[in-house]
N, C-alpha and C. Protein backbone atom coordinates (compact mmCIF):
# COMPACT_ATOMS: atom_id res chain seq x y z
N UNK A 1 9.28 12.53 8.16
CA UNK A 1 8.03 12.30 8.87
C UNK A 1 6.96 11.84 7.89
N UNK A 2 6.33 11.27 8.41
CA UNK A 2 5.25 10.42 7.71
C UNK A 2 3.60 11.06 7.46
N UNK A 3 2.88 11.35 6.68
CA UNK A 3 1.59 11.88 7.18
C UNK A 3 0.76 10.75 7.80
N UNK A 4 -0.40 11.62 9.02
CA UNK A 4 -1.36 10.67 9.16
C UNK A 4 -0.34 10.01 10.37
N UNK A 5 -1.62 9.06 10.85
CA UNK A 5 -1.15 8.17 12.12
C UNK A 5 -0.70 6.98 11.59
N UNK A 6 0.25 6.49 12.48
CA UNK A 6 0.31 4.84 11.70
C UNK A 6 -0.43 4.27 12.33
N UNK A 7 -0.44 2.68 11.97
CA UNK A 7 -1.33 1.44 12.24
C UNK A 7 -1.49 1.42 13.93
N UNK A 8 -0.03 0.95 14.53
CA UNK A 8 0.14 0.98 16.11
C UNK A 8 -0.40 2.40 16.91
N UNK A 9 -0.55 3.36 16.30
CA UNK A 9 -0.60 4.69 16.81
C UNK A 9 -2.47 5.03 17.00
N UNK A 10 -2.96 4.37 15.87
CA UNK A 10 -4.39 4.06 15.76
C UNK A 10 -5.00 3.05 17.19
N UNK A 11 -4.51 1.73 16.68
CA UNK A 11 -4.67 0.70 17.44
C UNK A 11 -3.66 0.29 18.36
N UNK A 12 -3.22 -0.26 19.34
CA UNK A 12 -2.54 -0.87 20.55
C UNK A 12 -1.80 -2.13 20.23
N UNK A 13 -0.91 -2.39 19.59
CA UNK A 13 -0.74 -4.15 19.35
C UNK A 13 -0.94 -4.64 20.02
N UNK A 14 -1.64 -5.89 20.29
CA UNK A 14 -1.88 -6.67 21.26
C UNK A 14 -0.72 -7.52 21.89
N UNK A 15 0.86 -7.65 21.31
CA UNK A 15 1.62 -8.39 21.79
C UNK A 15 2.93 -7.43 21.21
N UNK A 16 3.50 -7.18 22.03
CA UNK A 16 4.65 -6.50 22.34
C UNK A 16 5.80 -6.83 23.47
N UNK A 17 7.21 -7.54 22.55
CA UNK A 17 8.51 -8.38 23.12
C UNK A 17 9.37 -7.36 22.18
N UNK A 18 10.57 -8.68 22.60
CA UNK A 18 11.85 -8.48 22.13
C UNK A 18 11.77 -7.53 20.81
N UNK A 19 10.98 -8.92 20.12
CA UNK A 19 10.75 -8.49 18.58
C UNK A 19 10.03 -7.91 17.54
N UNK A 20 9.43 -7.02 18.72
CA UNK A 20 8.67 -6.09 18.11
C UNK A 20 7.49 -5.68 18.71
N UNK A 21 6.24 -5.16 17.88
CA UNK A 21 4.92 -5.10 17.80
C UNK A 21 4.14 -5.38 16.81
N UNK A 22 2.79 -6.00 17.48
CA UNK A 22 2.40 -7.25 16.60
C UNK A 22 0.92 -7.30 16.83
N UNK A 23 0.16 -7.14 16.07
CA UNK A 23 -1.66 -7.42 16.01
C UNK A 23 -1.30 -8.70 15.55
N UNK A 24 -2.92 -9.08 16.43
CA UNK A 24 -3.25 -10.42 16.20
C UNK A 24 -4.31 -10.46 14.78
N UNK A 25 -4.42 -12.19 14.63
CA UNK A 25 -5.15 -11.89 13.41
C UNK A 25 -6.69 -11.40 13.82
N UNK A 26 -7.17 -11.64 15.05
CA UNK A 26 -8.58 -11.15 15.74
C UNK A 26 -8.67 -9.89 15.45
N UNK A 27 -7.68 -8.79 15.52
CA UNK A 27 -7.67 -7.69 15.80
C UNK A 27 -7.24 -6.82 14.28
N UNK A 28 -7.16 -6.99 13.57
CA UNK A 28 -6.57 -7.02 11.77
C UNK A 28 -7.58 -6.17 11.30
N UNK A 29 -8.77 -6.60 11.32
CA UNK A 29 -10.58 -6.00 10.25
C UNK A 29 -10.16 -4.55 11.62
N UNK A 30 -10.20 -4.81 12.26
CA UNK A 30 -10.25 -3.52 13.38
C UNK A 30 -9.13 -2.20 12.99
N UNK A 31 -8.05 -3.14 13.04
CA UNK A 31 -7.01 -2.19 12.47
C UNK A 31 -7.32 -1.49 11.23
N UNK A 32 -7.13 -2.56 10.03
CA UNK A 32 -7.34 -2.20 8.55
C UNK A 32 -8.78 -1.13 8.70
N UNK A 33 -9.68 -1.24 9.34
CA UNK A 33 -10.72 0.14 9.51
C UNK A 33 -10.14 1.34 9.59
N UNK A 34 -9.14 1.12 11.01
CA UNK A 34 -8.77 2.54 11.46
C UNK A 34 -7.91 2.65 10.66
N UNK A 35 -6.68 1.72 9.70
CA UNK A 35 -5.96 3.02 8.92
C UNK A 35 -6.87 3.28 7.76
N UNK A 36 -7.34 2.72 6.95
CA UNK A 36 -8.05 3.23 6.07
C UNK A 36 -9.58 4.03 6.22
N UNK A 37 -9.97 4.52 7.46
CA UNK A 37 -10.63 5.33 8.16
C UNK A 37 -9.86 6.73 8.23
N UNK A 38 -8.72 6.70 8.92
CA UNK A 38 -7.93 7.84 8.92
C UNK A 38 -6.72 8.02 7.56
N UNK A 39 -6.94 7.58 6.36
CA UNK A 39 -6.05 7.77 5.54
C UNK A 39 -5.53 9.08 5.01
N UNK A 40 -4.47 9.46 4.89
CA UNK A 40 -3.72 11.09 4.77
C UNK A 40 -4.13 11.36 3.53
N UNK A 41 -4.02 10.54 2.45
CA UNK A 41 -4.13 10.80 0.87
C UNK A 41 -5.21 10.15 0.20
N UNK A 42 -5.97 11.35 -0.63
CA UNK A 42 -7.26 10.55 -0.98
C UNK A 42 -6.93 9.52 -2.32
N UNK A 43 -7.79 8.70 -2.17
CA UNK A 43 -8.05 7.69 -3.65
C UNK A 43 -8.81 8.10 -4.88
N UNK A 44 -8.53 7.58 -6.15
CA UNK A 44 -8.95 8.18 -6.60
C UNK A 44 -10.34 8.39 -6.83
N UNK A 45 -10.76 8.99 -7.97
CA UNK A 45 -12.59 8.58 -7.69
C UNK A 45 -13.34 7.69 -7.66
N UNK A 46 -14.11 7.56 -7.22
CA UNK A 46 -15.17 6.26 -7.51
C UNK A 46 -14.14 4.92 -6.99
N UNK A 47 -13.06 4.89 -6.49
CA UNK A 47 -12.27 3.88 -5.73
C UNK A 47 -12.48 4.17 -3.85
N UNK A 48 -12.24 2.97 -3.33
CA UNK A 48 -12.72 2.90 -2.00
C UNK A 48 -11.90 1.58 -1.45
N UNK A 49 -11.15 1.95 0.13
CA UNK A 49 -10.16 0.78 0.20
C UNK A 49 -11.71 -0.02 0.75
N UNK A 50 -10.98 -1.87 0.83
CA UNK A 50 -11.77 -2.72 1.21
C UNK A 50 -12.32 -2.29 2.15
N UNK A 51 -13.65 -2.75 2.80
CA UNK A 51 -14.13 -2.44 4.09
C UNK A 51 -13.41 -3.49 5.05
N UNK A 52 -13.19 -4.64 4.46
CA UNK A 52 -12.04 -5.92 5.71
C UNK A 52 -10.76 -5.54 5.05
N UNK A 53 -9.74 -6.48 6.08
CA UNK A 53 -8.62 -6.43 5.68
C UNK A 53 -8.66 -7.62 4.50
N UNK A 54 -7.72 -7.37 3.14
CA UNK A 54 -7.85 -8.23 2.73
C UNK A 54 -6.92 -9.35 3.08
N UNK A 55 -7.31 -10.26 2.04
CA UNK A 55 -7.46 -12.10 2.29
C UNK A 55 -6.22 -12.49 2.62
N UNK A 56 -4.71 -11.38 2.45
CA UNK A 56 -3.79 -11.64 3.11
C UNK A 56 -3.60 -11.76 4.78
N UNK A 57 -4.36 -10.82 4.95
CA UNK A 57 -4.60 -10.73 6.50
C UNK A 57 -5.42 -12.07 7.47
N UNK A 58 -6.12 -12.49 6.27
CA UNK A 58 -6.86 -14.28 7.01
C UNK A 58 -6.56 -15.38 6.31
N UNK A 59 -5.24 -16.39 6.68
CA UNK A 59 -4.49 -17.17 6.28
C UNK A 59 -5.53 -18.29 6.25
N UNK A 60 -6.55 -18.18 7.05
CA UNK A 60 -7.78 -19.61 7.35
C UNK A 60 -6.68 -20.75 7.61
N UNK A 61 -5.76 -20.84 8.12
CA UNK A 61 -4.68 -21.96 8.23
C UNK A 61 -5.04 -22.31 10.01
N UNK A 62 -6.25 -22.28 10.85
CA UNK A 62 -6.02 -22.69 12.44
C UNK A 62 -4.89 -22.21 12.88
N UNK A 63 -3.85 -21.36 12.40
CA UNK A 63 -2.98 -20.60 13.75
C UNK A 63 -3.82 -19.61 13.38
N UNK A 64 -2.81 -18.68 14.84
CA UNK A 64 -3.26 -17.44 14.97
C UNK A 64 -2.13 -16.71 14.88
N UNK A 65 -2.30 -16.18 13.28
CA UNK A 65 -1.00 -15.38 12.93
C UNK A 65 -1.08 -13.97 13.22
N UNK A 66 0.19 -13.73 13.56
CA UNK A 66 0.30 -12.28 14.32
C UNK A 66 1.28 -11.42 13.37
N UNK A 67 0.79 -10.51 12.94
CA UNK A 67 1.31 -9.19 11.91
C UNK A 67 2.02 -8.28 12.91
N UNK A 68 3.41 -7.97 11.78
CA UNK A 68 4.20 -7.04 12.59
C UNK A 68 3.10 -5.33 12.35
N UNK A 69 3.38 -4.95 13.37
CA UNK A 69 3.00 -3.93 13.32
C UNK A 69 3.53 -2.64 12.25
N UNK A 70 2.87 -1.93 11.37
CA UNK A 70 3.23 -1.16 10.60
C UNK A 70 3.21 -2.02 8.72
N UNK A 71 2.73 -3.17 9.16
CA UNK A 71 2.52 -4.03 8.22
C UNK A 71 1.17 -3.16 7.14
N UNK A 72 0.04 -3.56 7.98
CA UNK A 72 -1.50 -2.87 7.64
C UNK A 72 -1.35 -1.28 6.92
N UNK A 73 0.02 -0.89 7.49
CA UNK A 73 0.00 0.70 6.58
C UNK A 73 0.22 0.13 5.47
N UNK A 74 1.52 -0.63 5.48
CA UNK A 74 2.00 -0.93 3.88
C UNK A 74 1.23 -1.62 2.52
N UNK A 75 0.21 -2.17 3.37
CA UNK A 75 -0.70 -2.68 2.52
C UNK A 75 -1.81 -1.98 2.01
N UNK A 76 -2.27 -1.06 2.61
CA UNK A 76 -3.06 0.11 2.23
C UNK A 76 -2.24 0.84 1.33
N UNK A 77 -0.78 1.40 1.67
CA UNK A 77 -0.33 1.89 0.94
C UNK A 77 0.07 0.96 -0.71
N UNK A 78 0.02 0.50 -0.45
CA UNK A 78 0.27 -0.69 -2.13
C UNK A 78 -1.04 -0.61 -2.31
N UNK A 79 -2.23 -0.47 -1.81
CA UNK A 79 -3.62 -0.28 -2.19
C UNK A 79 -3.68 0.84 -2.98
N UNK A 80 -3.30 1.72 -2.17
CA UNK A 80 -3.48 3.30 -2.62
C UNK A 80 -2.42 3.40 -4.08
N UNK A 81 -1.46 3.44 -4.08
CA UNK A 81 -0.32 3.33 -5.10
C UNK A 81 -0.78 2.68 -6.16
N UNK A 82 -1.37 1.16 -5.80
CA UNK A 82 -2.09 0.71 -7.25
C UNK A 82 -3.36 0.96 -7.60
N UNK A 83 -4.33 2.05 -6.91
CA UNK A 83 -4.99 3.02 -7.35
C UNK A 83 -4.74 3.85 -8.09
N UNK A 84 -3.17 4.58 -7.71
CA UNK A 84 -3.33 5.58 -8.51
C UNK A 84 -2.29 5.28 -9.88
N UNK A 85 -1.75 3.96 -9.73
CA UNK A 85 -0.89 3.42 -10.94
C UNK A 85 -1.97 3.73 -12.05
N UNK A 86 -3.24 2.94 -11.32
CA UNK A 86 -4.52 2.04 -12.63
C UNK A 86 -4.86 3.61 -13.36
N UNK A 87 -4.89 4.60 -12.78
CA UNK A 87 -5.76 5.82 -13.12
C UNK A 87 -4.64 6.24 -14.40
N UNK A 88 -3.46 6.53 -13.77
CA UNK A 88 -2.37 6.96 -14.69
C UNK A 88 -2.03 6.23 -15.37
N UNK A 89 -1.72 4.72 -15.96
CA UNK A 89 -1.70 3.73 -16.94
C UNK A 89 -2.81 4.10 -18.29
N UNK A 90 -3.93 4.34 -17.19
CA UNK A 90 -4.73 3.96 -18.26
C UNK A 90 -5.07 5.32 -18.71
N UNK A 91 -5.03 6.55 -18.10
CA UNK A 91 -5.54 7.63 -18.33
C UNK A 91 -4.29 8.24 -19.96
N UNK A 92 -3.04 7.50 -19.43
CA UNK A 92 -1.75 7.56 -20.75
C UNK A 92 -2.51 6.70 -21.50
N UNK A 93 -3.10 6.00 -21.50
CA UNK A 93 -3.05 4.89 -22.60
C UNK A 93 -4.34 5.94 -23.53
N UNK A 94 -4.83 5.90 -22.56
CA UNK A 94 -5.96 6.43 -23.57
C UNK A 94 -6.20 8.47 -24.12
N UNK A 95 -4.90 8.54 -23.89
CA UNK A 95 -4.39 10.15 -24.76
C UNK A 95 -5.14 11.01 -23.65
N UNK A 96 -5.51 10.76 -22.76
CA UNK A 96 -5.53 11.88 -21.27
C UNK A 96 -4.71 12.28 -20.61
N UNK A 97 -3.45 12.88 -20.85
CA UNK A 97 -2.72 13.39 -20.71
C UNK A 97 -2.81 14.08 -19.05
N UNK A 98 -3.67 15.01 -18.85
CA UNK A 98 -3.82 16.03 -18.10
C UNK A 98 -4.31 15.00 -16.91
N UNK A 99 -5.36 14.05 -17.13
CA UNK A 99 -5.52 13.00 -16.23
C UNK A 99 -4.10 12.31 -15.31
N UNK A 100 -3.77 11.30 -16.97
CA UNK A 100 -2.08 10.91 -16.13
C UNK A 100 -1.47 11.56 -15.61
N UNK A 101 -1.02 12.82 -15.87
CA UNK A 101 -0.43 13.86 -15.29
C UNK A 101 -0.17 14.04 -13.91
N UNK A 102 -1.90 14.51 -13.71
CA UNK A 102 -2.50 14.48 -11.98
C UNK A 102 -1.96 13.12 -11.46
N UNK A 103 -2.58 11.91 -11.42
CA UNK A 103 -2.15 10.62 -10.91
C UNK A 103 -0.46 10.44 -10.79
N UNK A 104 -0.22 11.14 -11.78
CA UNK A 104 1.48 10.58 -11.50
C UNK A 104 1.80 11.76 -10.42
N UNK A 105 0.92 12.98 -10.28
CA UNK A 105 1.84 13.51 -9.58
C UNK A 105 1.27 13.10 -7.84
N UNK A 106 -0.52 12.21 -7.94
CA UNK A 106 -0.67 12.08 -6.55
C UNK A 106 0.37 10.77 -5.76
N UNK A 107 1.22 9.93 -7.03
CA UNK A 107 2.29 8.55 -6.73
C UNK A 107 3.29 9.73 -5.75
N UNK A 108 3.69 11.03 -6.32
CA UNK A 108 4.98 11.77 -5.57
C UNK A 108 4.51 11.59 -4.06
N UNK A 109 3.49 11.40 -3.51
CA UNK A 109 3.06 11.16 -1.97
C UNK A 109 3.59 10.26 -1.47
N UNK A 110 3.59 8.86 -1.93
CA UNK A 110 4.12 7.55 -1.52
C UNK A 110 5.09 7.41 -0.56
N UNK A 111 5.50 8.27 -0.47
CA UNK A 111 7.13 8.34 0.65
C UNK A 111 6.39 8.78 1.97
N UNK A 112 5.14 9.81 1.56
CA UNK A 112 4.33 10.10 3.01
C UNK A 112 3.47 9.80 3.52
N UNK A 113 2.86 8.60 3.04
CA UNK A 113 2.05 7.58 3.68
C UNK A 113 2.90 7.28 4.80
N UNK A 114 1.73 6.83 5.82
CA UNK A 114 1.56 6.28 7.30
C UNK A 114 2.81 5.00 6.95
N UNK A 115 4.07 4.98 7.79
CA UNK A 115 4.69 3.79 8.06
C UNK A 115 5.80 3.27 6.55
N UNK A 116 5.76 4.01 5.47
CA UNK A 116 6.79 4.41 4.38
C UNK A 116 7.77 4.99 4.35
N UNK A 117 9.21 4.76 5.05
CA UNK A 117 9.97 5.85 5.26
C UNK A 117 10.98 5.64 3.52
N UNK A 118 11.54 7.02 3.58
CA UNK A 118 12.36 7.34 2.04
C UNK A 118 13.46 5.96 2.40
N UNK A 119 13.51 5.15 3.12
CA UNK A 119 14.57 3.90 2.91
C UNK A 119 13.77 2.97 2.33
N UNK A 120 12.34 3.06 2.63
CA UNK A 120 11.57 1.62 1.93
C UNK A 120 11.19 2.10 0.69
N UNK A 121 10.98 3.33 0.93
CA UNK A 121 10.15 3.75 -0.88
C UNK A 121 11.69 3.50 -2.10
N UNK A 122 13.26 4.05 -1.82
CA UNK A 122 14.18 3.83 -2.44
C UNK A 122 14.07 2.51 -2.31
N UNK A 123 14.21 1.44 -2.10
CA UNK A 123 14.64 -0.21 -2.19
C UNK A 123 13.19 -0.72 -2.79
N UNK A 124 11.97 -0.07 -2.77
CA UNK A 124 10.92 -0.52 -3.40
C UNK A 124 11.57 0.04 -5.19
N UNK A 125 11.53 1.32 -5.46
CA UNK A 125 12.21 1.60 -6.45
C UNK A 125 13.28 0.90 -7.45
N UNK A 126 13.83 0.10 -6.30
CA UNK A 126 15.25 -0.46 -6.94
C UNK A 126 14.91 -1.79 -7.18
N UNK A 127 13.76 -2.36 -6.82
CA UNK A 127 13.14 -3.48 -6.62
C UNK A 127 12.44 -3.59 -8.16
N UNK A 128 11.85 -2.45 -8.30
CA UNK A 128 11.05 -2.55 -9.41
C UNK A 128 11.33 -2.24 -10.97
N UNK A 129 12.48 -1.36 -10.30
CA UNK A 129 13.66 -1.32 -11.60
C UNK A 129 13.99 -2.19 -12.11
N UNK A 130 14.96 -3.95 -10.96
CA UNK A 130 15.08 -4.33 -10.97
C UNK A 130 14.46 -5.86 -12.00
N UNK A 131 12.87 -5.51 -11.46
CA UNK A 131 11.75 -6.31 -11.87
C UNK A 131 11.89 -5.83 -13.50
N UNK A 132 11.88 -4.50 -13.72
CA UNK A 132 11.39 -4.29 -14.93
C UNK A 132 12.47 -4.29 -16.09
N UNK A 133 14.02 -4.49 -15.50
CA UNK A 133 14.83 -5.08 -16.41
C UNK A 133 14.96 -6.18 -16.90
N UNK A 134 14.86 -7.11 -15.42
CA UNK A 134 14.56 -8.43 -15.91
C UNK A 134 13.25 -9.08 -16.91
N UNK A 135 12.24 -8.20 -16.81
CA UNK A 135 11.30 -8.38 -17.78
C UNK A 135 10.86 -8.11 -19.29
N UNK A 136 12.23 -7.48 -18.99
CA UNK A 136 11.99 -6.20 -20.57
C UNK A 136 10.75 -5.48 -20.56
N UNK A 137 10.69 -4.88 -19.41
CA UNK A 137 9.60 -3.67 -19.48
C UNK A 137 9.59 -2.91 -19.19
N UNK A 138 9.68 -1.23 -20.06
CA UNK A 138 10.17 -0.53 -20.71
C UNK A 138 9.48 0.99 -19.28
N UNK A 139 8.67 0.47 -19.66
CA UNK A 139 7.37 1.60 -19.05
C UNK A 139 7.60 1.32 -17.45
N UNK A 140 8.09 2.02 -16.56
CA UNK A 140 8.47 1.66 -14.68
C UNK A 140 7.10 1.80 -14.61
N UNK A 141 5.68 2.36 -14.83
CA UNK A 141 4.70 2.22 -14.20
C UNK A 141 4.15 1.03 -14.66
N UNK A 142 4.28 0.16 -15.39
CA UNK A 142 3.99 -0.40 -15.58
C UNK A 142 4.61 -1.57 -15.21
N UNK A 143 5.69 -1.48 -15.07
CA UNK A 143 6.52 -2.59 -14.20
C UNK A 143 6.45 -2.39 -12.64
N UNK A 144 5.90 -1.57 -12.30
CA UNK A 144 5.12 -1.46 -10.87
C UNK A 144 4.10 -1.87 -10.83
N UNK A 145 3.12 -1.62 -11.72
CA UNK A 145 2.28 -2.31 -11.89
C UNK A 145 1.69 -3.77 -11.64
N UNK A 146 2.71 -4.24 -12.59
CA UNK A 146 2.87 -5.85 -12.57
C UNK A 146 3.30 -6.62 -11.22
N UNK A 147 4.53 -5.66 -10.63
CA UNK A 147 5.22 -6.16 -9.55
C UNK A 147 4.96 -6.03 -8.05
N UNK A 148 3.67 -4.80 -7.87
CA UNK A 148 3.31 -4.65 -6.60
C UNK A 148 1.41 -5.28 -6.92
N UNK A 149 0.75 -5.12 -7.59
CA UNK A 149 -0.83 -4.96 -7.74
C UNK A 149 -1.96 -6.09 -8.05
N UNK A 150 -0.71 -6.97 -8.20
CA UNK A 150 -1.52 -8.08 -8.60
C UNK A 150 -2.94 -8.89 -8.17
N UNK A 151 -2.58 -8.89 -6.83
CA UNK A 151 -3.44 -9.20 -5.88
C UNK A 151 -5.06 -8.00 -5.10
N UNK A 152 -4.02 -6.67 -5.57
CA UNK A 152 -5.04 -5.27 -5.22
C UNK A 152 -5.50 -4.34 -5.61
N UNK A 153 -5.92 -5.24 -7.29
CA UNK A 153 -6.51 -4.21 -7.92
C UNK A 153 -8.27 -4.61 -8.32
């Protein structure tokens, strides 16, 4: 079980078939409010998710792209995660020990964020393993780092 509500559970998708459930892009800033309004796990200090959804969410391309539903958690959650990467990177780097410590142990949550089940958090894992062999980089937070945050930090 997941903490917290998910995205669809907040908001209503506006289009629901075969293939799923799906916010529109109209309806996105609305969503991204309510999950990061109701978020289960706090951020760290002096950090705060966007007030819009970010710039992934507005393609500015004239369609009207429609997000699977449970999408908006995952992106908060890669928000939140590379929050608390930045705290623990840097809190190791700079001989704060007791700091990194805390942060690595608020990452053990990640599996209980809204819409994260233990099948996506393992294949994210294996993903980044993956990433960080091929890179020769030594440090997994830091090869998480690189491989999820680029865009949300």
């Amino acid at each position: 079980m997941t903490g917290g509500q998910t995205d669809s559970e907040l908001v209503t998708p506006a289009i629901k078939n075969d293939s799923g459930e799906f916010f529109t892009e109209a309806q996105i800033d609305t969503v991204w409010r309510a999950v990061t309004a109701h978020y289960p796990e706090p951020l760290p200090e002096g950090v705060s998710f966007p007030a819009v959804a970010p710039s992934f969410f507005h393609p500015n391309d004239g369609r009207n792209t429609l997000f699977q539903a449970g999408l908006p958690d995952e992106i908060a959650a890669s928000f939140w995660d590379c929050a608390w990467l930045k705290v623990s990177i840097e809190a190791a780097n700079a001989g704060k020990g007791d700091i990194a410590k805390s942060a690595t142990a608020e990452l053990d949550n990640y599996e209980s964020l809204p819409s994260i089940s233990s099948e996506h958090a393992s294949e994210f894992r294996a993903a980044i393993a993956k990433y960080a062999a091929e890179s020769h980089i030594q440090d997994l937070q830091e090869a998480q780092r690189q491989f999820e945050c680029g865009g949300l930090e």
